[in-house]
Protein backbone atom coordinates (compact mmCIF):
# COMPACT_ATOMS: atom_id res chain seq x y z
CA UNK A 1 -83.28 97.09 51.00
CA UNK A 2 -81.49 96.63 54.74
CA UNK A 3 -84.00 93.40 55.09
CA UNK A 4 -82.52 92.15 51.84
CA UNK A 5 -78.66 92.45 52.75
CA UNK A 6 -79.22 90.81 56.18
CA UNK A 7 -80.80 88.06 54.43
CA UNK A 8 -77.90 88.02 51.79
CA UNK A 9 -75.48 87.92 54.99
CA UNK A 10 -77.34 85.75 57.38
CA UNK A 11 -79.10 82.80 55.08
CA UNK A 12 -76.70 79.40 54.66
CA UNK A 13 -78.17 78.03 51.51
CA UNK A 14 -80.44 78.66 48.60
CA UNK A 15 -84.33 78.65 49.30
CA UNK A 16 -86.56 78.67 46.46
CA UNK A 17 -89.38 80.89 46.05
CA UNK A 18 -92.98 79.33 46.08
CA UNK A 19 -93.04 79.65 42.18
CA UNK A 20 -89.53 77.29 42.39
CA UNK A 21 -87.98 79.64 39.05
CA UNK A 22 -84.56 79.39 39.90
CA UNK A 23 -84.03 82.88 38.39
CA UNK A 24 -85.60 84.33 41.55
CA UNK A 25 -83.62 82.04 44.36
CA UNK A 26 -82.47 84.23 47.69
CA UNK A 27 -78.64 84.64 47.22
CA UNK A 28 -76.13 82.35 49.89
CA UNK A 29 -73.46 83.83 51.35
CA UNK A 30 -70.07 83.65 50.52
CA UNK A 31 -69.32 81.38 53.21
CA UNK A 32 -72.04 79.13 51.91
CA UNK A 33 -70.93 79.19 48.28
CA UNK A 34 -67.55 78.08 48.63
CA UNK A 35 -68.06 75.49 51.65
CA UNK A 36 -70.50 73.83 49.19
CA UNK A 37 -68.10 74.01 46.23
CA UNK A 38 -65.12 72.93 48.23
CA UNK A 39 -67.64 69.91 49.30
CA UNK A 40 -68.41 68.95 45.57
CA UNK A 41 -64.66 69.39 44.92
CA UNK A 42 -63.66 66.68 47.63
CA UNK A 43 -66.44 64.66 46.46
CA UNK A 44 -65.41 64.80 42.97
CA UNK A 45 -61.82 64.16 43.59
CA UNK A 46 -62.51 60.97 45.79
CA UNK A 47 -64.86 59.45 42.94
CA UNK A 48 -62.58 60.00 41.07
CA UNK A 49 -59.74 58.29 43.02
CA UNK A 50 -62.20 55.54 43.82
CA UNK A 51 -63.86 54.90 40.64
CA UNK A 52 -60.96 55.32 38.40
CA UNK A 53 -60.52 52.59 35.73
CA UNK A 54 -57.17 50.76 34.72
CA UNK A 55 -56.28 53.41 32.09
CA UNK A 56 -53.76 50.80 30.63
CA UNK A 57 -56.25 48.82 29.36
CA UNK A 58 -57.52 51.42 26.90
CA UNK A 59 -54.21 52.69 26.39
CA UNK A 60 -50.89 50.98 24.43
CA UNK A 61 -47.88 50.99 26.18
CA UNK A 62 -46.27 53.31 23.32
CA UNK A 63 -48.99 56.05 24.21
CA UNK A 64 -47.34 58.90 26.29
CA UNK A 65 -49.36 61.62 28.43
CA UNK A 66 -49.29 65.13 25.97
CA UNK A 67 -46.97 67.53 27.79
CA UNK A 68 -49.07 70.27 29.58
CA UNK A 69 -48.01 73.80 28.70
CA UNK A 70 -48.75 76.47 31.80
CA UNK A 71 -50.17 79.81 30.52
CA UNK A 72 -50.56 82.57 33.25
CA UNK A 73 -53.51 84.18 32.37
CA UNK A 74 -54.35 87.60 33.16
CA UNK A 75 -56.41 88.57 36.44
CA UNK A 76 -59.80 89.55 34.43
CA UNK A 77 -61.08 93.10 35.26
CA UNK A 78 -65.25 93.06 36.16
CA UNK A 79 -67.32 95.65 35.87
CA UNK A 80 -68.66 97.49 38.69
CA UNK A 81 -72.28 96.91 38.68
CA UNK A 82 -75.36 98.57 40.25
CA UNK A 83 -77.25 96.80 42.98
CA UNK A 84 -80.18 95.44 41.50
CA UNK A 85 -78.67 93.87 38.92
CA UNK A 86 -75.66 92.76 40.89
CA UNK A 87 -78.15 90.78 43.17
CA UNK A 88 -79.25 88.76 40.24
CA UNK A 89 -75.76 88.37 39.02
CA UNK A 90 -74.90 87.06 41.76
CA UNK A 91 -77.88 84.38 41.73
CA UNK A 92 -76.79 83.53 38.49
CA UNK A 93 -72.98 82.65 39.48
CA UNK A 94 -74.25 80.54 42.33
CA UNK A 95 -77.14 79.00 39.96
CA UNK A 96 -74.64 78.22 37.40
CA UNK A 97 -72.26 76.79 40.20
CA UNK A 98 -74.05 74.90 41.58
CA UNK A 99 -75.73 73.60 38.44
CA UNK A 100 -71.99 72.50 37.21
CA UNK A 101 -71.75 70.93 40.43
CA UNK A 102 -74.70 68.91 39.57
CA UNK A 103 -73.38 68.00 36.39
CA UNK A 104 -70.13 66.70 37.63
CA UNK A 105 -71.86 64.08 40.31
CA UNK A 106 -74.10 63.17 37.60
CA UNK A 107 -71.34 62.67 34.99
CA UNK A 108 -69.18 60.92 37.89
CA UNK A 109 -72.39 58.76 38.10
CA UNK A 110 -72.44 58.06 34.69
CA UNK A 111 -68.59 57.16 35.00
CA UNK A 112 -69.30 54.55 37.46
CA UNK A 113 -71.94 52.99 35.62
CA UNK A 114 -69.38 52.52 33.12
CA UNK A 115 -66.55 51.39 35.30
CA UNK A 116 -68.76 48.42 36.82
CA UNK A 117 -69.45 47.27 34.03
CA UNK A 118 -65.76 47.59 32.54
CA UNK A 119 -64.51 46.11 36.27
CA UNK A 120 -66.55 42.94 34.84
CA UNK A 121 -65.14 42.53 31.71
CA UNK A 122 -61.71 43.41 33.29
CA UNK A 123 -62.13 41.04 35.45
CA UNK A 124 -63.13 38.51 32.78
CA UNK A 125 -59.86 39.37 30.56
CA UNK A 126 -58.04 39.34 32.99
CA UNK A 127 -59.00 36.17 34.42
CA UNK A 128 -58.51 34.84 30.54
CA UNK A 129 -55.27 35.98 30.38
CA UNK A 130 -54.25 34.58 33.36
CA UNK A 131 -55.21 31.23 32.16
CA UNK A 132 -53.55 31.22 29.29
CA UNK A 133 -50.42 32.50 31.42
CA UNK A 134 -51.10 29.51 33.19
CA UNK A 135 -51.21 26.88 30.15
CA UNK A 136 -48.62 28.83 27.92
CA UNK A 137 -45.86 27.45 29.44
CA UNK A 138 -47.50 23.84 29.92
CA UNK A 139 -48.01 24.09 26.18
CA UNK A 140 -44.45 24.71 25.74
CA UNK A 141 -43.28 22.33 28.14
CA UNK A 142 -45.08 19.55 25.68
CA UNK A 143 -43.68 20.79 22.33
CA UNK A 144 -40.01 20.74 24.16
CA UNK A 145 -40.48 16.94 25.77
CA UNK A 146 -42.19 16.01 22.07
CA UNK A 147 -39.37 17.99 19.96
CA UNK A 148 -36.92 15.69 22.18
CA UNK A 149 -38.50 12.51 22.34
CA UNK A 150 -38.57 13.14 18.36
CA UNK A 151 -34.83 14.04 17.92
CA UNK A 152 -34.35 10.64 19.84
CA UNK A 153 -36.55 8.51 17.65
CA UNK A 154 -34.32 10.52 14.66
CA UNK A 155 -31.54 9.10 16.16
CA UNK A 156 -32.21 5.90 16.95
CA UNK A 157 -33.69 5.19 13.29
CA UNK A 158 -30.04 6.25 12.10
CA UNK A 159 -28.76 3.73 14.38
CA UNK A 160 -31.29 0.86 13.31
CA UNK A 161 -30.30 2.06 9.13
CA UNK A 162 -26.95 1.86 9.60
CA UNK A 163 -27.43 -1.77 11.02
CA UNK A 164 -30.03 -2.14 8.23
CA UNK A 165 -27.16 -1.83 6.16
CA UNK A 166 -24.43 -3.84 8.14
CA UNK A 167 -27.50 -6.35 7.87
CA UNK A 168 -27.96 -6.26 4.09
CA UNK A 169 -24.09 -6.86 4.12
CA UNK A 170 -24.38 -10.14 5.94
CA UNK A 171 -27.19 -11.50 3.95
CA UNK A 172 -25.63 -10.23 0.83
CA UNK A 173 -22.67 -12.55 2.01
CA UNK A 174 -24.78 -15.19 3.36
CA UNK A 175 -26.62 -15.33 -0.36
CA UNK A 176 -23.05 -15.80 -1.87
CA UNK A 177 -21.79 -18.10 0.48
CA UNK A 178 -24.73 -20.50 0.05
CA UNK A 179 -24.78 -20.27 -3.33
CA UNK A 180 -20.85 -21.23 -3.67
CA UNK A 181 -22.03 -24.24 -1.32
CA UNK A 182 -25.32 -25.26 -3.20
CA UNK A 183 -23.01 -25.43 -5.92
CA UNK A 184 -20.38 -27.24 -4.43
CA UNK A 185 -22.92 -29.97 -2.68
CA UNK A 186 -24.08 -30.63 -6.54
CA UNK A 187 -20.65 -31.61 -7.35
CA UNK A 188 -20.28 -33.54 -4.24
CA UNK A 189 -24.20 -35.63 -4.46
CA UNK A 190 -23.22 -36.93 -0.68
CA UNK A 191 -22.56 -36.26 2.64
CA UNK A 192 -18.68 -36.55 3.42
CA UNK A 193 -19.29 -39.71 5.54
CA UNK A 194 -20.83 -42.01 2.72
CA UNK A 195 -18.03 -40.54 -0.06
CA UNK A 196 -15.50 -41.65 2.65
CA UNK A 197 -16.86 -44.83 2.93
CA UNK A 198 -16.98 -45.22 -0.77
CA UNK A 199 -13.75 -44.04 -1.48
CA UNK A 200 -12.43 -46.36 0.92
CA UNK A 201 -13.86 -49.51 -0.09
CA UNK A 202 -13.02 -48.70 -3.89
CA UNK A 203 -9.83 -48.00 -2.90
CA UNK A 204 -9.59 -51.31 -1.00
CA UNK A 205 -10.88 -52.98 -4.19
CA UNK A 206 -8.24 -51.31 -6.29
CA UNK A 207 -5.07 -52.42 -4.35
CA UNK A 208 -5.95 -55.44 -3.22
CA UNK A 209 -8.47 -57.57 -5.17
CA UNK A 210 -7.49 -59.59 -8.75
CA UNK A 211 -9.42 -57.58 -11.14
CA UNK A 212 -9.30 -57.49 -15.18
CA UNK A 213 -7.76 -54.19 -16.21
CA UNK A 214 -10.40 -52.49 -17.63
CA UNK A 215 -12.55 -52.99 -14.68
CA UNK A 216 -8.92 -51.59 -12.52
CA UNK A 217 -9.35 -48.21 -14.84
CA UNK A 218 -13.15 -47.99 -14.24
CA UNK A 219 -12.28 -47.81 -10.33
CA UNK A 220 -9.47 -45.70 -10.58
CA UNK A 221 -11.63 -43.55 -12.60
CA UNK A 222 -14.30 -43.77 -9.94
CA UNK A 223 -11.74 -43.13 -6.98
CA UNK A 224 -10.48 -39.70 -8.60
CA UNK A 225 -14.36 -38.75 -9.24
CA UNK A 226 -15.27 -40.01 -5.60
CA UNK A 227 -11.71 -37.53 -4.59
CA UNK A 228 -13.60 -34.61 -6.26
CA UNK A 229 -16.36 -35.26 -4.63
CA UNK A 230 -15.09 -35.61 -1.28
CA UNK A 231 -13.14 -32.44 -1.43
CA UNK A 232 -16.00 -30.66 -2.72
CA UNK A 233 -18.50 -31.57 0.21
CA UNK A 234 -15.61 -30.77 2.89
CA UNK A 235 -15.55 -27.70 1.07
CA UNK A 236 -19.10 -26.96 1.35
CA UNK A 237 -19.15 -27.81 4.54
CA UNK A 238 -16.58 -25.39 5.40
CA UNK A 239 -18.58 -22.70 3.60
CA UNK A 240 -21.50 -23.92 5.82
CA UNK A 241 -19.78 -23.34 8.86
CA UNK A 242 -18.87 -19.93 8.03
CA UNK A 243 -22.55 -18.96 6.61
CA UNK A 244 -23.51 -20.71 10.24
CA UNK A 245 -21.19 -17.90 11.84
CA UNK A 246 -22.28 -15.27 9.57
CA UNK A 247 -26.01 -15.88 10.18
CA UNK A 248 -24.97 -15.99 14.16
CA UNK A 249 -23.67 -12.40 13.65
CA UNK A 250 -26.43 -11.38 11.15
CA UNK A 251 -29.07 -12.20 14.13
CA UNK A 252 -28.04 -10.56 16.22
CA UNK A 253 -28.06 -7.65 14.63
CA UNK A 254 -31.57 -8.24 13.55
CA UNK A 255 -32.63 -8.88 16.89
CA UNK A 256 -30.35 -5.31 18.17
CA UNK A 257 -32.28 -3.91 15.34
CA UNK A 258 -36.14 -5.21 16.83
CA UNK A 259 -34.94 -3.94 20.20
CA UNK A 260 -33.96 -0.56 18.54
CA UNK A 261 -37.73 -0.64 16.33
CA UNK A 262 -39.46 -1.54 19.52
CA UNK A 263 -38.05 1.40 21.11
CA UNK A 264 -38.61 3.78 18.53
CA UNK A 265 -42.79 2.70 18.49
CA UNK A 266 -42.33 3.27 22.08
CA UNK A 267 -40.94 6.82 21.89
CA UNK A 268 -43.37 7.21 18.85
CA UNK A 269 -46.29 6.53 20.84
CA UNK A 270 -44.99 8.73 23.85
CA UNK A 271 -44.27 11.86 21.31
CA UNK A 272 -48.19 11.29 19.95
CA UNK A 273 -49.35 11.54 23.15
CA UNK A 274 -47.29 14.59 23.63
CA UNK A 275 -48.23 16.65 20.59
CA UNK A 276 -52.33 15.67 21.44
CA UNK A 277 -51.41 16.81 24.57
CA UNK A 278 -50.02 20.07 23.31
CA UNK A 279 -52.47 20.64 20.60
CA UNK A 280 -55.24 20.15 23.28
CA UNK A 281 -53.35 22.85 25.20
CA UNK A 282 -52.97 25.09 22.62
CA UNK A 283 -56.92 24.83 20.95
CA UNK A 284 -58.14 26.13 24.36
CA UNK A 285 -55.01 28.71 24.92
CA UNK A 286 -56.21 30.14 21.23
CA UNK A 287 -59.72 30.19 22.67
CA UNK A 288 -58.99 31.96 25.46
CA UNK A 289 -56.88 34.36 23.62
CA UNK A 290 -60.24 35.35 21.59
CA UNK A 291 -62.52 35.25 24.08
CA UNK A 292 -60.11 37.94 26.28
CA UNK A 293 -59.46 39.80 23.00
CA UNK A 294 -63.53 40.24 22.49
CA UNK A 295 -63.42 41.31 26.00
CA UNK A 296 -60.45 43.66 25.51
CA UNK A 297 -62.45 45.01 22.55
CA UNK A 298 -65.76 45.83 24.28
CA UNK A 299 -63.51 47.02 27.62
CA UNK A 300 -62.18 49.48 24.69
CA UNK A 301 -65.72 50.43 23.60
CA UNK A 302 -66.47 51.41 27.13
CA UNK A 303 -63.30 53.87 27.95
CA UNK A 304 -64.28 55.25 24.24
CA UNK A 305 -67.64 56.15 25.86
CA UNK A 306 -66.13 57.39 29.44
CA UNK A 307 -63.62 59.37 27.72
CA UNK A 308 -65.37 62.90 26.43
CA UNK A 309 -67.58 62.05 30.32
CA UNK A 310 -63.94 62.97 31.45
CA UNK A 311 -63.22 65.69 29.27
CA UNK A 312 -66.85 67.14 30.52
CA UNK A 313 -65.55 66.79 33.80
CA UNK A 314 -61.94 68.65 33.82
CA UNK A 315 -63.98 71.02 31.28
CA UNK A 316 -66.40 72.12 34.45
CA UNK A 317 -63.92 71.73 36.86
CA UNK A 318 -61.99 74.07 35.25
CA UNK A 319 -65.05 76.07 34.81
CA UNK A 320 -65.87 76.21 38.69
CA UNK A 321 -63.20 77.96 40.30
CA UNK A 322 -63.49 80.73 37.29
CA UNK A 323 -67.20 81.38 38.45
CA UNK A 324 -66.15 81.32 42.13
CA UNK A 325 -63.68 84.25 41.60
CA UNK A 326 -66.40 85.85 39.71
CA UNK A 327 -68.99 85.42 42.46
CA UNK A 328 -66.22 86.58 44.86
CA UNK A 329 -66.17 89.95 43.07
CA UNK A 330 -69.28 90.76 42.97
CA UNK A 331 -69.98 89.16 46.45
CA UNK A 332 -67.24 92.23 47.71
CA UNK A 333 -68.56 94.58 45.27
CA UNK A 334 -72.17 93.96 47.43
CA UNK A 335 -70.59 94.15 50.69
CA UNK A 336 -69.23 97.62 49.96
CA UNK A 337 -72.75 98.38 48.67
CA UNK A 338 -73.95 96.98 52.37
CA UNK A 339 -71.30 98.92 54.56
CA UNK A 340 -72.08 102.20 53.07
CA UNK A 341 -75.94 101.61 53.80
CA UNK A 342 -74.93 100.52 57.66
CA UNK A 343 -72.40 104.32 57.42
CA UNK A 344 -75.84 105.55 56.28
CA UNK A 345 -77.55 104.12 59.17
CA UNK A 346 -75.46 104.54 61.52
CA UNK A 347 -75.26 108.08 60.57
CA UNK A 348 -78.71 108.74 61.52
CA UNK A 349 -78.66 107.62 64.45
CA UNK A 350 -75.27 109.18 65.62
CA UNK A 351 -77.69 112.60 64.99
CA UNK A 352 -80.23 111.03 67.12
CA UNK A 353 -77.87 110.44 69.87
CA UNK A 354 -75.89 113.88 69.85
CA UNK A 355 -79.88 115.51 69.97
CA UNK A 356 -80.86 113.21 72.60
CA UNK A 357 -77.52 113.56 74.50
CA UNK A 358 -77.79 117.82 73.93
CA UNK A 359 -81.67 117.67 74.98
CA UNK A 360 -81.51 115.66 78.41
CA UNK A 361 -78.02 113.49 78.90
CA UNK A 362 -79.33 110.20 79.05
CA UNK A 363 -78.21 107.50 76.41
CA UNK A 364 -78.94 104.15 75.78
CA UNK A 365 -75.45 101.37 75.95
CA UNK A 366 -75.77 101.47 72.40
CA UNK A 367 -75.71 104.99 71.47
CA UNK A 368 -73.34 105.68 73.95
CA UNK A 369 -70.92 103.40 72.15
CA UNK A 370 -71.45 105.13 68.95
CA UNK A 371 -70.92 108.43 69.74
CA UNK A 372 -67.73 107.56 71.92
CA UNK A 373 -66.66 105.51 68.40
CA UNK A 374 -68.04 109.02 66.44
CA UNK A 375 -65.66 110.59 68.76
CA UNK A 376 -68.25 113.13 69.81
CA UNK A 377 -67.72 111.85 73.25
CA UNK A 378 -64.58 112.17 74.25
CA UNK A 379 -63.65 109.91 77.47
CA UNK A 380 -60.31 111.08 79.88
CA UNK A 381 -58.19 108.32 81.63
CA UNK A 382 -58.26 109.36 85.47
CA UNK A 383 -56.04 108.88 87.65
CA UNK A 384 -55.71 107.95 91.42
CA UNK A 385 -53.28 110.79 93.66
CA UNK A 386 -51.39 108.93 96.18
């Protein structure tokens, strides 16, 4: 039983028995137990600082941490056990220890598994998203310059209709004007040079030749016909010189209005190029958008799947320290066990020594020391007389 607790105090870890059932594993020391749990514990917490995940992708922004409410439990009483089985309780604590220990790297493994592949597809939406960051305001920067080259083509077509109409007023005009002429030239049948000519030399006839009377009234008759005539086709041409003014004005603003439809196919042509331009842009923006949003989705999938691994985790973390305080209880509970075997020993040979000291007076260091500890050697302090 002495060979056992020297073992339990002296050995640094766990060595397995040739039959490797961990039931029947030599116990560590205290020492041993919690260096190696405070190891896992550091290990544990720096995975977990490394390997941690952007928790904003698998969470909304309207999702708030739950509020954690403390309960003090009470310190839990443990029975006082007797030795035997407090040896194997004591494996079992550091069995089950170190099997949760076990757990957590493997679960932490697990995690990062996960987390490489959800750094890819991270990385992936991410990279999407930034694109389409990237093109967004490109995209918008087209519908703006097309939305204004538009509102200019809007307002230059008002300008060209409203001479469109100042247009239609001229030829509307125009159509009168040469109509009054047209009719005006049929009265006159002649240009205003040969009626002059004819008035003249029927005039000439009338006042100065010798003529019969009725042939005098046929020429007077023909001079106040030729006067009709003569004032109609100065008329006319009157008319003509203002429809010659009017068509002036008219052309030219026919030819502003060309100048004002040449622009507008201009600025039509620019805004076309514009909106393929920005419908380009915004086909691959919406592709992008769906391609990130599958990658969102299966990035979702993944933290769905990491999730309860984390729960598992805080679960045995949780669990740990609990079995350490239990292992510490029992681990005191055999060191009491211990001391009162080494009283028990040492009480033996303190009777040794006192025999052996009563029989002859000669003492080894050792039991020397005890019995001076025992008190059943008293030493005095001398002192030097000067």
């Amino acid at each position: 039983m002495s060979e056992d607790m020297e073992n339990i105090q002296q050995k640094d870890t766990i060595v397995e028995t040739t039959t490797n059932d961990p039931s029947k594993s030599q116990i560590d020391t205290t020492e041993s137990s919690e260096s190696k749990t405070a190891q896992v514990s550091d290990q544990t917490s720096n995975q977990a600082t490394n390997q941690s995940v952007d928790q904003a992708s698998g969470q909304t922004a309207e999702q708030k941490p739950d509020e954690v409410k403390i309960q003090v439990e009470p310190p839990k009483v443990y029975p006082k056990l007797p030795e035997r089985e407090l040896k194997d309780k004591i494996n079992l604590l550091r069995q089950k220890i170190e099997h949760d220990e076990r757990d957590i790297r493997t679960i932490f493994k697990d995690i990062s598994l996960h987390n490489q592949g959800g750094n890819d597809l991270k990385a992936k939406r991410d990279g999407l998203n930034a694109r389409v960051k990237e093109l967004s305001p490109k995209a918008a920067a087209l519908r703006k310059q097309r939305d204004e080259i538009n509102a200019k083509i809007a307002e230059l077509k008002a300008q060209r209709d409203q001479m469109r109409g100042i247009g239609k007023e001229f030829s509307e005009k125009i159509g009168e004007l040469k109509k009054t002429r047209d009719d005006l030239n049929l009265t006159a049948r002649g240009r205003a040079e040969t009626l002059e000519k004819a008035y003249s030399d029927e005039l000439a006839l009338f006042l100065t030749a010798d003529i019969p009377l009725e042939h005098e009234i046929n020429i007077f008759a023909k001079l106040i016909e030729l006067s009709q005539r003569l004032v109609a086709t100065k008329k006319a041409n009157e008319i003509h010189s203002v429809i010659s003014l009017e068509y002036a004005k008219g052309k030219e603003i026919y030819t502003d209005m060309d100048s004002l439809h040449a622009r507008i196919q201009a600025l039509a042509q620019e805004s076309q190029k514009s909106h393929e331009e920005m419908i380009k842009l915004y086909n691959e923006i919406d592709t992008l958008r769906k391609e990130a949003d599958s990658y969102h989705a299966q990035l979702n999938e993944k933290f769905k799947g990491i999730s309860p691994l984390r729960k598992k985790v805080s679960a045995l973390k949780a669990e740990i320290p609990k079995l350490r305080d239990e292992l510490d209880v029992y681990l005191e509970q055999m060191k009491q066990y211990q001391l009162v075997r080494d009283g028990q020993k040492n009480e033996g040979k303190r009777e040794n020594a006192k025999e052996k000291f009563k029989k002859d007076g000669r003492l080894s260091l050792d039991e020397f020391r005890l019995l001076v500890e025992s008190e059943d050697i008293k030493l005095q302090a001398s002192g030097r007389k000067g």
